[in-house]
Protein backbone atom coordinates (compact mmCIF):
# COMPACT_ATOMS: atom_id res chain seq x y z
CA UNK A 1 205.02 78.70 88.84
CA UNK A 2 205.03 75.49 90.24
CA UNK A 3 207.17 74.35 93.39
CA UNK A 4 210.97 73.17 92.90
CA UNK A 5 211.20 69.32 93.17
CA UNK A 6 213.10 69.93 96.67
CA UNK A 7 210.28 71.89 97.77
CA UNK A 8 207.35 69.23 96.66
CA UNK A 9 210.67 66.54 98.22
CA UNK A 10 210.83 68.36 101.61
CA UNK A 11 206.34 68.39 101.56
CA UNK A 12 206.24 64.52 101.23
CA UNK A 13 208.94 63.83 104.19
CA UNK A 14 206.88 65.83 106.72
CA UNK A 15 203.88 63.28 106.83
CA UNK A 16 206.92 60.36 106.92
CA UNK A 17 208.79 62.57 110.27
CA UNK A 18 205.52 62.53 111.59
CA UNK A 19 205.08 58.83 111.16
CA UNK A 20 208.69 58.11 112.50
CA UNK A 21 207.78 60.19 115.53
CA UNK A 22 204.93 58.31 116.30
CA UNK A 23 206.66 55.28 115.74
CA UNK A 24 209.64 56.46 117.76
CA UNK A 25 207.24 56.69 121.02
CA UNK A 26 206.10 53.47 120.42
CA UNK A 27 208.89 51.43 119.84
CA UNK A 28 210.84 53.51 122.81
CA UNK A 29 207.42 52.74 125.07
CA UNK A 30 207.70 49.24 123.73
CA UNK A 31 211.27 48.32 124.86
CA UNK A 32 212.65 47.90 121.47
CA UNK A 33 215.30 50.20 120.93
CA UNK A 34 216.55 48.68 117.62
CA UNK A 35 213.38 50.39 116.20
CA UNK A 36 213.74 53.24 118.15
CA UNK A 37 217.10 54.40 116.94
CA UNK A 38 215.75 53.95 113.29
CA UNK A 39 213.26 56.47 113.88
CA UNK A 40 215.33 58.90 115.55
CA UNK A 41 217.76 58.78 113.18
CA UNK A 42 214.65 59.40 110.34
CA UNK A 43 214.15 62.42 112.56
CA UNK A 44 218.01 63.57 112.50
CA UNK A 45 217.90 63.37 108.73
CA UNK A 46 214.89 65.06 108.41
CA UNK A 47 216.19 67.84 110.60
CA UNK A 48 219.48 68.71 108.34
CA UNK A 49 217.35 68.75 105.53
CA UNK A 50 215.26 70.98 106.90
CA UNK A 51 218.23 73.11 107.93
CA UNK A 52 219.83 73.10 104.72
CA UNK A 53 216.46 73.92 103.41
CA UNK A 54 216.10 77.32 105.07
CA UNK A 55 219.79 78.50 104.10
CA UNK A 56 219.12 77.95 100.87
CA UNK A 57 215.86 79.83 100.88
CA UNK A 58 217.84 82.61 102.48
CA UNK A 59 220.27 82.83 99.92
CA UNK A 60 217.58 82.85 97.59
CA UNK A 61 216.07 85.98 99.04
CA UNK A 62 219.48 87.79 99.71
CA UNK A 63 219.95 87.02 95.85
CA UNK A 64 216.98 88.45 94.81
CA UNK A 65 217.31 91.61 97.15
CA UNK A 66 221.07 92.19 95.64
CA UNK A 67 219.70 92.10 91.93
CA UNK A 68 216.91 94.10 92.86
CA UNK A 69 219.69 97.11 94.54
CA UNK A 70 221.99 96.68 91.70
CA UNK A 71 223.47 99.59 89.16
CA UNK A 72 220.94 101.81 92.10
CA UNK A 73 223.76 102.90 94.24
CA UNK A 74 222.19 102.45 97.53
CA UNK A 75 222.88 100.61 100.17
CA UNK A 76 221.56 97.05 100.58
CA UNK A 77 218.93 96.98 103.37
CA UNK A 78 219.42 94.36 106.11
CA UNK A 79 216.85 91.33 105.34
CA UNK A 80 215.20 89.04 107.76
CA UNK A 81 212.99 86.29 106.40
CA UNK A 82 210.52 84.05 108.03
CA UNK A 83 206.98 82.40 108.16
CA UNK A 84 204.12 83.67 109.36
CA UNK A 85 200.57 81.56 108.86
CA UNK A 86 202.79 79.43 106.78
CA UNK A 87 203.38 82.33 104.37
CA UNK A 88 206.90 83.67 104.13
CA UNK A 89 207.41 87.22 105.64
CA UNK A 90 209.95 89.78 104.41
CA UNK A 91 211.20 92.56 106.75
CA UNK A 92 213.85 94.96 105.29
CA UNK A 93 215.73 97.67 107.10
CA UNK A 94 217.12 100.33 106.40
CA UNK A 95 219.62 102.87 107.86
CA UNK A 96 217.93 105.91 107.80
CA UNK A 97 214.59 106.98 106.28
CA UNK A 98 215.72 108.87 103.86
CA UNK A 99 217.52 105.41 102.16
CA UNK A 100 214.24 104.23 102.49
CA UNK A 101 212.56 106.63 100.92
CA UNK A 102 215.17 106.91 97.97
CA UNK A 103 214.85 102.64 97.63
CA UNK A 104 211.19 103.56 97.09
CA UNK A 105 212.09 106.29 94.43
CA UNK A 106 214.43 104.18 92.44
CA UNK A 107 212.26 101.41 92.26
CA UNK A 108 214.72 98.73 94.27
CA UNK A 109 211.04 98.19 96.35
CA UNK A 110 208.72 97.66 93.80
CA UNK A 111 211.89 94.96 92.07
CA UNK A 112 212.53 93.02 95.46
CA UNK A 113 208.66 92.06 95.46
CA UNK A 114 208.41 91.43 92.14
CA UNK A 115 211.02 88.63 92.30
CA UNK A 116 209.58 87.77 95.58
CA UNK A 117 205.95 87.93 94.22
CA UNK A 118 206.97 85.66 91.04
CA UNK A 119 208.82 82.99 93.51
CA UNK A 120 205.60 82.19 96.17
CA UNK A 121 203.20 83.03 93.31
CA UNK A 122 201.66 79.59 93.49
CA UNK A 123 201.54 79.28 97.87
CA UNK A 124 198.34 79.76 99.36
CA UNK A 125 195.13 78.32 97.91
CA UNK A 126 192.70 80.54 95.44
CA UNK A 127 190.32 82.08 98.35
CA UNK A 128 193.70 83.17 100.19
CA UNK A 129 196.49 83.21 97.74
CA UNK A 130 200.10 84.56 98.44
CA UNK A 131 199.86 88.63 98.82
CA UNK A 132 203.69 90.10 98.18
CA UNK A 133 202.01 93.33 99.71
CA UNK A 134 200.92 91.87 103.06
CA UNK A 135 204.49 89.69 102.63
CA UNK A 136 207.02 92.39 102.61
CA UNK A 137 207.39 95.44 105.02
CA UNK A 138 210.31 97.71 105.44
CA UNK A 139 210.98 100.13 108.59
CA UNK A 140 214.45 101.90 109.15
CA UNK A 141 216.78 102.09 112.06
CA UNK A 142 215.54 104.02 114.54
CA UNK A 143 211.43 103.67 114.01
CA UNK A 144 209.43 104.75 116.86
CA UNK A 145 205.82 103.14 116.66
CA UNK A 146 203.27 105.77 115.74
CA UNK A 147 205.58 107.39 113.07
CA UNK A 148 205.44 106.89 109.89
CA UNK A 149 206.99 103.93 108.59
């Protein structure tokens, strides 16, 4: 699966933020504030995109979590997503450990990283491609470390 065009979109500004950083020290060092206020406002564009970025990543996720719980009858867990090495990193919680353990039973689990393996399928390079295993963890309310997870 190859990235969305927002994705490859939001790849190609970085390199141009960090060029309009650069440029924003210099042309603030240099007394020309014209410049200056070009580049910063490069940097307050880039910034909402960004933003908007993540929310609509997150909605992504929550989306595929809800497909992946529905017709089960259990509770949706509580999701928190995030990067870690530049991977994304899924952490869902659940209310007790026995709606964990019943998640795992009807399969809800095994759904959620499908969709979430099939999505960042193509991050990573081939000697350390995307791992949906090492992505996605669940715990429940209420976890002491040491016990079983």
């Amino acid at each position: 699966m190859r990235p969305s065009i927002e994705d490859r979109i939001f790849s190609l500004g970085c390199p141009i933020i960090l060029s309009a950083v650069c440029a924003l020290g210099y042309f603030t060092a240099s007394g020309n504030w014209t410049y200056a206020i070009v580049a910063a406002s490069f940097i307050g564009v880039w910034l909402v995109i960004a933003r908007l970025r993540v929310k609509r990543l997150h909605r992504m996720h929550i989306a595929a979590l809800k497909l992946a719980f529905a017709g089960s009858g259990l509770a949706v867990p509580h999701l928190k997503d995030g990067r870690h090495y530049s991977f994304p990193n899924f952490t869902l919680t659940f209310t007790s450990e026995s709606e964990l353990q019943r998640a795992e039973a009807a399969g809800c689990i095994r759904d959620f990283k499908k969709a979430i393996q099939t999505r960042y399928a193509d991050s990573g390079s081939k000697g350390n491609p995307f791992d949906v295993e090492r992505a996605v963890s669940t715990t429940y309310e209420g976890w002491m470390p040491g016990s079983r997870p």
